[in-house]
Protein backbone atom coordinates (compact mmCIF):
# COMPACT_ATOMS: atom_id res chain seq x y z
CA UNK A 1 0.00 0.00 0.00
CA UNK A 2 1.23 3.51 -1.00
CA UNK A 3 0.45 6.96 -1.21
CA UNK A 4 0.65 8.34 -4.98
CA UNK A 5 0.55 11.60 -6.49
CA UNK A 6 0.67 13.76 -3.59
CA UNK A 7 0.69 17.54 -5.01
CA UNK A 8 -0.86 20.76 -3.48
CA UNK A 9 -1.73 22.96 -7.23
CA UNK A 10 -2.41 26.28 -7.40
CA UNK A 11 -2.39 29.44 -10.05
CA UNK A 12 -3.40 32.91 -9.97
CA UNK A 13 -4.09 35.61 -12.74
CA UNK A 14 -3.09 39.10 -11.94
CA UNK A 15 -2.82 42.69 -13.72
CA UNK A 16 -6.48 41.83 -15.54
CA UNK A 17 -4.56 38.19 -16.12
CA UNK A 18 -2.15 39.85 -18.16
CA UNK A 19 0.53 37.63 -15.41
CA UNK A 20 -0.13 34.43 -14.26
CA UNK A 21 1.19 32.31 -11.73
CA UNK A 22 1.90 28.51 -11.44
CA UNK A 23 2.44 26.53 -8.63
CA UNK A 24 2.79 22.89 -8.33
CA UNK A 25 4.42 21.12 -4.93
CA UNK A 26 4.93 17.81 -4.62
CA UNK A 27 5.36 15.29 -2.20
CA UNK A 28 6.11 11.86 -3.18
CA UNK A 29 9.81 12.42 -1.87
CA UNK A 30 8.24 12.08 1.40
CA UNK A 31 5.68 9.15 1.07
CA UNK A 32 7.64 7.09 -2.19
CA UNK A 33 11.13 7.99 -2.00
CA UNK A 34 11.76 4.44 -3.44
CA UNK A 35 10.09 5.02 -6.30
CA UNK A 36 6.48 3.68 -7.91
CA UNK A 37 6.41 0.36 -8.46
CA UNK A 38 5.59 0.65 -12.29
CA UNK A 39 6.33 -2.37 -15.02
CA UNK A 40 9.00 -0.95 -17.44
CA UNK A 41 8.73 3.07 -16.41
CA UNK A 42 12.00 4.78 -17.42
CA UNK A 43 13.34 7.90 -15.88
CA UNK A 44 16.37 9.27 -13.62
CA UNK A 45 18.06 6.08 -12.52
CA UNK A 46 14.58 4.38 -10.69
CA UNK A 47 14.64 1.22 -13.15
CA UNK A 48 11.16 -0.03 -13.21
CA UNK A 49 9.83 2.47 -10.38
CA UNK A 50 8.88 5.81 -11.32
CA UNK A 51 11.16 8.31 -9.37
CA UNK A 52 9.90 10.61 -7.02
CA UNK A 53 8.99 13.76 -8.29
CA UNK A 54 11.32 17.12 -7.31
CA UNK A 55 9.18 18.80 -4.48
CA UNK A 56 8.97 21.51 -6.12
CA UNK A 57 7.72 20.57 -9.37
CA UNK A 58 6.47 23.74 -11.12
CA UNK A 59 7.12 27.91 -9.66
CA UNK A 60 6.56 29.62 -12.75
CA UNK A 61 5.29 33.59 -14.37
CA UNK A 62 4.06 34.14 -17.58
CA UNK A 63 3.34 37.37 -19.46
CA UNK A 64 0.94 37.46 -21.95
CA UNK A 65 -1.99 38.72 -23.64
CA UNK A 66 -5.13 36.70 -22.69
CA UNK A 67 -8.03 38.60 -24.65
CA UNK A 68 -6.08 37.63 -28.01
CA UNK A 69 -8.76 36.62 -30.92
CA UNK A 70 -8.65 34.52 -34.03
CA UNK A 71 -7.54 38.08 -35.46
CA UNK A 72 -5.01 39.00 -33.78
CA UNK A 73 -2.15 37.49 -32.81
CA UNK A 74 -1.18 36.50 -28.79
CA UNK A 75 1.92 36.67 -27.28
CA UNK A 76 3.05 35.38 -24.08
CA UNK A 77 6.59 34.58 -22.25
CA UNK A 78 7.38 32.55 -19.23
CA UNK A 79 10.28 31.77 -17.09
CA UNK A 80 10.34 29.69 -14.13
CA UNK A 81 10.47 25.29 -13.20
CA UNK A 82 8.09 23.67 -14.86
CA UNK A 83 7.39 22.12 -18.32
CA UNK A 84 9.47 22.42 -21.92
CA UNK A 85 7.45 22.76 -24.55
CA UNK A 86 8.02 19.42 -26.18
CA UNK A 87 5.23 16.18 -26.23
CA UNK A 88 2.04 15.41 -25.53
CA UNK A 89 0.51 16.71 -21.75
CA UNK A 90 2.45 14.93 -18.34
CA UNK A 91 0.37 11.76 -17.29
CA UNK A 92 -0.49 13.04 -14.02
CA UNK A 93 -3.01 14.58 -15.49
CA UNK A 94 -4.54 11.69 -17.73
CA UNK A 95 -7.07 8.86 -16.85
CA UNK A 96 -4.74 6.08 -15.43
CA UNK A 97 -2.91 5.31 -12.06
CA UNK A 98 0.29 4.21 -13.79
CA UNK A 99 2.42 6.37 -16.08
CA UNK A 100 3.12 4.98 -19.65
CA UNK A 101 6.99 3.33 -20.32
CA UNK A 102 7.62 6.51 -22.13
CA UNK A 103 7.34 9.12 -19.82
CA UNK A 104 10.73 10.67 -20.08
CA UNK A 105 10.84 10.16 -23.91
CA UNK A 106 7.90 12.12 -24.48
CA UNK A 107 8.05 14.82 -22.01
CA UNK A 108 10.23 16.80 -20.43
CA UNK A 109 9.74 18.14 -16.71
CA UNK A 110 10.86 19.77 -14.22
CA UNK A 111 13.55 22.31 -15.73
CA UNK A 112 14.07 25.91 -15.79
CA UNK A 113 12.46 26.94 -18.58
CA UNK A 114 12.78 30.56 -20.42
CA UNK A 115 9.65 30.23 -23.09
CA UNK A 116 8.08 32.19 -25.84
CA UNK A 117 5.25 31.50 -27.60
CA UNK A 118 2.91 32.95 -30.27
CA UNK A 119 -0.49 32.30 -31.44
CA UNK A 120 -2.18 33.69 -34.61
CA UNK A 121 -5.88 31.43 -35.22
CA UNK A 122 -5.65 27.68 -35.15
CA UNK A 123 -1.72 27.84 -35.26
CA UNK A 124 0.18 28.07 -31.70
CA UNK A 125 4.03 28.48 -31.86
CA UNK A 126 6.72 27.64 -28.85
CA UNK A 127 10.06 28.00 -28.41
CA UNK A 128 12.24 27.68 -25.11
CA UNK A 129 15.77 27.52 -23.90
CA UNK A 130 16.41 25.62 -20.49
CA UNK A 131 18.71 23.25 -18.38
CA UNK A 132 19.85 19.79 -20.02
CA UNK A 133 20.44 17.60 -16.82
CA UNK A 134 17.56 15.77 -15.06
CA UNK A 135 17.00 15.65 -11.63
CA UNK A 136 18.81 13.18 -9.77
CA UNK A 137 16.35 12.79 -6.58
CA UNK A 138 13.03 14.83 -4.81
CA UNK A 139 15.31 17.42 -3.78
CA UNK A 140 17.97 17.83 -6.17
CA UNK A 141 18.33 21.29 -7.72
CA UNK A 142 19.23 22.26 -11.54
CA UNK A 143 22.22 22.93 -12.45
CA UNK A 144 21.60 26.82 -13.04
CA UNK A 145 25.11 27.30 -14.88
CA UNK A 146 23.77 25.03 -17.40
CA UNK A 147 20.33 26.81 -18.52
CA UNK A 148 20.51 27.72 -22.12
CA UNK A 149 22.41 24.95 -22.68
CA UNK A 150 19.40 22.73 -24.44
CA UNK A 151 16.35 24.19 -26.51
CA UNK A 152 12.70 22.87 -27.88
CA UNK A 153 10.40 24.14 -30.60
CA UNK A 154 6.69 22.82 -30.66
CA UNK A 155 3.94 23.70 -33.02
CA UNK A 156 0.57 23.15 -32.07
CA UNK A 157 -2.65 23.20 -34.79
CA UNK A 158 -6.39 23.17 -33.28
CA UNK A 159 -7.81 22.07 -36.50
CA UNK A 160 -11.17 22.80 -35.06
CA UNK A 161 -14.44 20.17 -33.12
CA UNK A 162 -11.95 19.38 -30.34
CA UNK A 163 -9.15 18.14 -32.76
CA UNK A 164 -5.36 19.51 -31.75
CA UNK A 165 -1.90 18.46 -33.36
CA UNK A 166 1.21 18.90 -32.04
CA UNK A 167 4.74 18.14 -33.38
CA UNK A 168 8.05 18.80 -31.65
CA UNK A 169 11.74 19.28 -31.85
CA UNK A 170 14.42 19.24 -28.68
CA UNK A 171 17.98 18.95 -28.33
CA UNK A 172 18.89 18.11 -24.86
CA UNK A 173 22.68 18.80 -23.48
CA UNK A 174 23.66 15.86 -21.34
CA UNK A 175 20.76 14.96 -19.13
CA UNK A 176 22.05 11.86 -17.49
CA UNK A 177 25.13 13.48 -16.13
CA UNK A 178 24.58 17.36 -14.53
CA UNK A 179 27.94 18.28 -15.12
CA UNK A 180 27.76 18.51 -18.63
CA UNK A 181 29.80 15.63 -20.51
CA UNK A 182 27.57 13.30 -21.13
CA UNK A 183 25.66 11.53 -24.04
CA UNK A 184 23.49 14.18 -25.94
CA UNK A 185 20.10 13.81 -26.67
CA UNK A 186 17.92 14.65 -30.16
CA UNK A 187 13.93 14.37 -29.65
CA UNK A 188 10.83 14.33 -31.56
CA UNK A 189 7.53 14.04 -30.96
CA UNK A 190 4.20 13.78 -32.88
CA UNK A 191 0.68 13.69 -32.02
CA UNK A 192 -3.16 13.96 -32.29
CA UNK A 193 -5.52 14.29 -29.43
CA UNK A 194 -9.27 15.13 -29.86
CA UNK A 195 -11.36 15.47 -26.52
CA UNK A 196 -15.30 16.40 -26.78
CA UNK A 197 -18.39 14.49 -26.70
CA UNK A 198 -19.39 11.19 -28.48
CA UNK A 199 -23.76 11.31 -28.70
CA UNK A 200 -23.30 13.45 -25.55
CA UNK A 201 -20.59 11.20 -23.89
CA UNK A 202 -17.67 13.09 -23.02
CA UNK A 203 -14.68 11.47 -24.28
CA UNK A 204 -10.91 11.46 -25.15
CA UNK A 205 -8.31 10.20 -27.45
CA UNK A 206 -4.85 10.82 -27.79
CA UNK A 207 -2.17 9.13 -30.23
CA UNK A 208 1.36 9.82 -30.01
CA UNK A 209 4.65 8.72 -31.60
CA UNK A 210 8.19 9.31 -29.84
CA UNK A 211 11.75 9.24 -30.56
CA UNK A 212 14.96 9.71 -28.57
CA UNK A 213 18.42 9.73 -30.52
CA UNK A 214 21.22 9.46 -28.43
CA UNK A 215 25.00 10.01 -28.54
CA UNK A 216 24.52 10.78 -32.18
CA UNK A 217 22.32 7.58 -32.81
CA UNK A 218 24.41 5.10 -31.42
CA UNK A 219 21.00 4.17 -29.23
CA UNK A 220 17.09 4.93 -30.82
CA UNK A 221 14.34 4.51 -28.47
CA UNK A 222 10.77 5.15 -30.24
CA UNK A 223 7.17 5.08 -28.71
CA UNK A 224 3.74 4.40 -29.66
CA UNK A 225 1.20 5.29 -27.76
CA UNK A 226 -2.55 4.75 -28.12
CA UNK A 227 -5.11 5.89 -25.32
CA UNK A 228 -8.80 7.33 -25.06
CA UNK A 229 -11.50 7.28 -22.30
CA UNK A 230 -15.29 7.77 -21.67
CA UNK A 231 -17.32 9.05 -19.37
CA UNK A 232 -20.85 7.41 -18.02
CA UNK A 233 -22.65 9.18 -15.66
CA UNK A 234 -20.42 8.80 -12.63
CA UNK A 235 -18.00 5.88 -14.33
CA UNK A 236 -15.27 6.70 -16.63
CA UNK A 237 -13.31 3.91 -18.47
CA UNK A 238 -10.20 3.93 -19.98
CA UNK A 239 -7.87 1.77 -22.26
CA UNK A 240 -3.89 2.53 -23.09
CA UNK A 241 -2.19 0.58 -25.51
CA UNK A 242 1.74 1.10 -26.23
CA UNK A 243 5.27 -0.23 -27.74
CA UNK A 244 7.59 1.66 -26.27
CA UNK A 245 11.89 1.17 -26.73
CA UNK A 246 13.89 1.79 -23.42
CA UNK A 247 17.42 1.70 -22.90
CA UNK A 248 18.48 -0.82 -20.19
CA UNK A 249 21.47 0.95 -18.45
CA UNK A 250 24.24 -0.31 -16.08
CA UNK A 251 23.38 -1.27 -12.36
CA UNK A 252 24.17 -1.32 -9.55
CA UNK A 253 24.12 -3.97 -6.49
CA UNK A 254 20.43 -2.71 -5.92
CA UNK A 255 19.27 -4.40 -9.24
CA UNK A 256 16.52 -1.64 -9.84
CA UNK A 257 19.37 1.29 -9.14
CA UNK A 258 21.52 2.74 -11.98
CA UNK A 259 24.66 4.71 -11.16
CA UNK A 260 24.39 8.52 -11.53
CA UNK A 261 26.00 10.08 -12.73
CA UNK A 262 26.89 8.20 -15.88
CA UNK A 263 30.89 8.36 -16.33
CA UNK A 264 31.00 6.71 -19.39
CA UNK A 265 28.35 4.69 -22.02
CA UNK A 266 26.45 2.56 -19.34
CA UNK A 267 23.68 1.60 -22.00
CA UNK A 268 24.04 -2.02 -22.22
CA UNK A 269 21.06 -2.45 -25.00
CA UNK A 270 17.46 -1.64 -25.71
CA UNK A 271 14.45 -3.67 -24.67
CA UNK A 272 11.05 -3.35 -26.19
CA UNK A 273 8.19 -2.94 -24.02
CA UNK A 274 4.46 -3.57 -25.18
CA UNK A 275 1.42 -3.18 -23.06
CA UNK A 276 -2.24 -3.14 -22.54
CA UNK A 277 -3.79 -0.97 -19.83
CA UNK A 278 -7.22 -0.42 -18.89
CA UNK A 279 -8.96 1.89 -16.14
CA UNK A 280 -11.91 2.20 -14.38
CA UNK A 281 -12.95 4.91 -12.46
CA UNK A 282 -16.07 5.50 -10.15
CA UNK A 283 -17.01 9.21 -8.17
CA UNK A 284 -18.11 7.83 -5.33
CA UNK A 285 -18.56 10.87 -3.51
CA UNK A 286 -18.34 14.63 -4.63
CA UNK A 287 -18.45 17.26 -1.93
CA UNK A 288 -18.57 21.06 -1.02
CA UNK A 289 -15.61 22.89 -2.95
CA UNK A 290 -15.52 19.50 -5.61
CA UNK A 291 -13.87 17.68 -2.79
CA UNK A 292 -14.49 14.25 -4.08
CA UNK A 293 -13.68 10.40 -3.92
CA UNK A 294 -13.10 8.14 -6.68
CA UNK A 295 -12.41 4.71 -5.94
CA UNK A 296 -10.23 3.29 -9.20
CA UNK A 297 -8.92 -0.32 -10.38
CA UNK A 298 -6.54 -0.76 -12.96
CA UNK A 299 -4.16 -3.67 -15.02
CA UNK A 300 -1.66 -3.95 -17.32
CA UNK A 301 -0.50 -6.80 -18.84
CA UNK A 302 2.43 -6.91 -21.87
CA UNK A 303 5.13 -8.37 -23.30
CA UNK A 304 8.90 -7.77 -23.08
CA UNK A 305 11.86 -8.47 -25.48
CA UNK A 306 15.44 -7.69 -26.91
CA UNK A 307 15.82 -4.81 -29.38
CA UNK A 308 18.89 -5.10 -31.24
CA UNK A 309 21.98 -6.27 -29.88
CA UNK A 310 23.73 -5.34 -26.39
CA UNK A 311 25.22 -7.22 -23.51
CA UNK A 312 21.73 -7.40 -21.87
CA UNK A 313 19.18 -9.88 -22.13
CA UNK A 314 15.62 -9.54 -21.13
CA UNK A 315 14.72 -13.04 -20.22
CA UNK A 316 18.13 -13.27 -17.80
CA UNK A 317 17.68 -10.12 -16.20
CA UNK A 318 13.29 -10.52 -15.49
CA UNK A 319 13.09 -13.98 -15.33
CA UNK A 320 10.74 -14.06 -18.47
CA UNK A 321 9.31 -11.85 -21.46
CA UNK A 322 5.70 -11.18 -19.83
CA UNK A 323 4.05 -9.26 -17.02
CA UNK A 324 1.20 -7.76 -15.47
CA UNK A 325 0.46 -5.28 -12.47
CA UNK A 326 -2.85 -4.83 -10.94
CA UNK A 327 -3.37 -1.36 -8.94
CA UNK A 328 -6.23 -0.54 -6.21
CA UNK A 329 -6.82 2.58 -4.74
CA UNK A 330 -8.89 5.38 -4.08
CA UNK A 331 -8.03 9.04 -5.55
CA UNK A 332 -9.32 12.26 -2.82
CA UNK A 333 -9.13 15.23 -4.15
CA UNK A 334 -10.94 19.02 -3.55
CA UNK A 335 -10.90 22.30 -5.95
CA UNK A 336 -10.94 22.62 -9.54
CA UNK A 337 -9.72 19.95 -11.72
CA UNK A 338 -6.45 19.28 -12.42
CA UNK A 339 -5.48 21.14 -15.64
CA UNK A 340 -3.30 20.30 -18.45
CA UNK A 341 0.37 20.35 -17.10
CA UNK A 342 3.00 22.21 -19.35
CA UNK A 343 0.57 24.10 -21.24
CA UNK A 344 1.61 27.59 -20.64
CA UNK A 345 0.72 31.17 -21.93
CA UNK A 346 -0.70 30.93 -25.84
CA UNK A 347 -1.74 26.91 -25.16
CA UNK A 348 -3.30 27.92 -21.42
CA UNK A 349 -7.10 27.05 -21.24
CA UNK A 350 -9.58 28.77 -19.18
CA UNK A 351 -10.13 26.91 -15.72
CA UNK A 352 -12.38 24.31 -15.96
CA UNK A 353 -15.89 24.32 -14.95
CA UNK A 354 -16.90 23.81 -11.05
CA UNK A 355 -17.71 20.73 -10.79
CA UNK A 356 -16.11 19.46 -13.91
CA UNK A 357 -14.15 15.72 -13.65
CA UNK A 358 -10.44 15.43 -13.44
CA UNK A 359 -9.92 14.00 -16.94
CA UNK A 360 -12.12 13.59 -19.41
CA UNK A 361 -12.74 16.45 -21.75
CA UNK A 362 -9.68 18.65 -20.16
C-alpha cells in the first residue's frame, strides 16, 4: 500500500490576467522515496519504479496577452520550473494510475524553462531555452550554470471540433550526467488528441509517436502510444495501448538502481516494451468545494523483449518476457480539476468548470 501523487496545485491571474502564476508542490519524496512500483517506467536512474517527483515541481510567471482573438495574434513569455514545450501533456493529469513506459521520452519536466510563444488562429508556436540535466532525486536542484544549454520548438494546430496536433523538436545537453559531458540527446515528438463528446458522452483520445536519438544515434528509443477514455454518468473507463523502446542501463548492487551520474556509455542495450492498460474509475462521492472520492482499479499486462543487440538480455535479467500489475486505490481530491500540465501562456485554457471531472474532456 502507498500513497501516490501527492501535489498541493495552485495558479493565480493578476494585472487583468495579463501575469499568471503557477504553482505545483509535490510530495512523493516524502511518502515514495523508493520510487512507484511501475512495469517498465523509465526515468532518472529508478529502473522499473517511477522516481519521485522534485518537491517543487512547477514555480513559474508568464506574461501574456489573454483577450487575443482569431484576429489577432497573442503573445506570451514565461520563465520559471516547470514544463518544456516538447510532447504530448504529463500523465499526471490523464485517466490512469500508472504512467506509460515513455514518460521521459515524451516529455520533459521539471527544468528551468525561459519560453516564448505565439499564437495567430488555429496555429500556436513555442520555443524555449532551459537546463539539459535531469533531476537526480526529490530534492535535487538544476544545475543553473547550465540553462541555455538545451532548446525545444513545438507547433501546435487546433484544427477545429476538439481536434489539436502537435509536433516537436528538442535537443537536450547531457541529461544523465549534470555536469555537462555526457551523451546528448535529439527528440521528436508527434501527435493527435481530440477530446469532446461522443452522442453526448464526453470522451478522449490521444495518439502519439516518440523518438529519442542518443550520442549521435548510437542508441534509438521510439514510442507508440494509443489511449482514449469515456465518461458514463459517474464511471469513466479507460484503455492505453503502447510499444515503447527503453534503454536498459548499467546497475548497480540494488538491481533496480543505476549509477548517476553516468561516467561513461552505461547503456548495455534496448528492450522493447508492449502493453495493454485499462482503467476504471467510479465518483463515489463529490463534496462542497468538488472535494471528491473516486475509488479506481486498474491492469496492465504486456510483453517484453530484446531490441537489437547489447550485452543485456531480457529473459536473464526478469526472469521471463511477460508481465502484469494490478493497482487498487482510491483518488481524494478538492478544488478545480487538475489542468493540463505544461501548457503555458498561448496553449493555457480557461479553468475548468466547477464541478467538472479530473480528466475527461480537459
Amino acid at each position: 500500500m502507498a500513497l501516490l501523487q501527492p501535489v498541493l496545485m495552485g495558479m493565480a491571474g493578476l494585472a487583468d490576467d495579463r501575469l499568471r502564476l503557477h504553482l505545483t508542490l509535490n510530495l512523493e519524496g516524502a511518502v515514495m522515496a523508493g520510487g512507484d512500483l511501475a512495469p517498465g517506467n523509465y526515468g532518472e536512474g529508478f529502473v522499473d519504479r517511477r522516481h519521485p517527483h522534485t518537491w517543487l515541481h512547477e514555480a513559474l510567471a508568464v506574461v501574456g496577452d489573454p483577450r487575443g482573438t482569431s484576429r489577432r495574434a497573442r503573445v506570451a513569455m514565461a520563465l520559471g520550473k516547470g514544463f518544456v514545450p516538447f510532447g504530448t501533456d504529463d500523465p499526471m493529469g490523464r485517466p490512469f494510475l500508472r504512467f506509460p513506459v515513455n514518460h521521459h521520452l515524451a516529455q520533459l519536466p521539471e527544468r528551468i524553462v525561459g519560453l516564448v510563444g505565439v499564437r495567430a488562429g488555429p496555429v500556436a508556436l513555442e520555443s524555449a531555452l532551459f537546463n539539459g540535466d535531469e533531476p537526480q532525486g526529490p530534492g535535487t536542484g538544476p544545475e543553473w550554470s547550465r540553462f541555455g544549454d538545451s532548446w525545444s520548438a513545438r507547433a501546435t494546430v487546433f484544427a477545429g471540433r476538439g481536434v489539436e496536433l502537435q509536433g516537436s523538436h528538442a535537443f537536450v545537453r547531457s541529461p544523465e550526467y549534470a555536469a555537462g559531458a555526457g551523451n546528448d540527446q535529439r527528440k521528436w515528438s508527434a501527435s493527435a488528441r481530440w477530446a469532446g463528446a461522443a452522442g453526448g458522452t464526453p470522451a478522449y483520445i490521444l495518439g502519439e509517436w516518440a523518438r529519442t536519438d542518443e550520442a549521435t544515434g548510437a542508441f534509438t528509443c521510439t514510442s507508440l502510444l494509443a489511449e482514449g477514455a469515456v465518461t458514463l454518468g459517474r464511471h469513466e473507463l479507460a484503455l492505453r495501448v503502447e510499444r515503447t523502446d527503453r534503454p536498459e542501463e548499467e546497475r548497480l548492487d540494488d538491481p533496480f538502481r543505476s549509477p548517476r551520474p553516468h561516467f561513461e556509455v552505461s547503456n548495455l542495450g534496448i528492450s522493447r516494451w508492449r502493453s495493454v492498460t485499462a482503467a476504471w474509475w467510479f465518483t463515489a462521492w463529490r463534496g462542497p468545494g468538488n472535494a471528491r472520492v473516486v475509488p479506481v482499479a486498474e491492469v496492465t499486462v504486456g510483453t517484453m523483449h530484446d531490441r537489437g543487440g547489447g550485452l543485456f538480455r531480457v529473459r536473464e535479467w526478469y526472469g521471463g518476457e511477460t508481465f502484469w500489475a494490478l493497482g487498487l486505490g482510491v483518488r481524494v481530491a478538492a478544488g478545480p480539476a487538475m489542468r493540463r500540465m505544461g501548457r503555458y501562456g498561448v496553449l493555457a485554457e480557461p479553468p475548468a468548470p466547477k464541478g467538472a471531472d479530473d480528466h475527461v474532456g480537459h
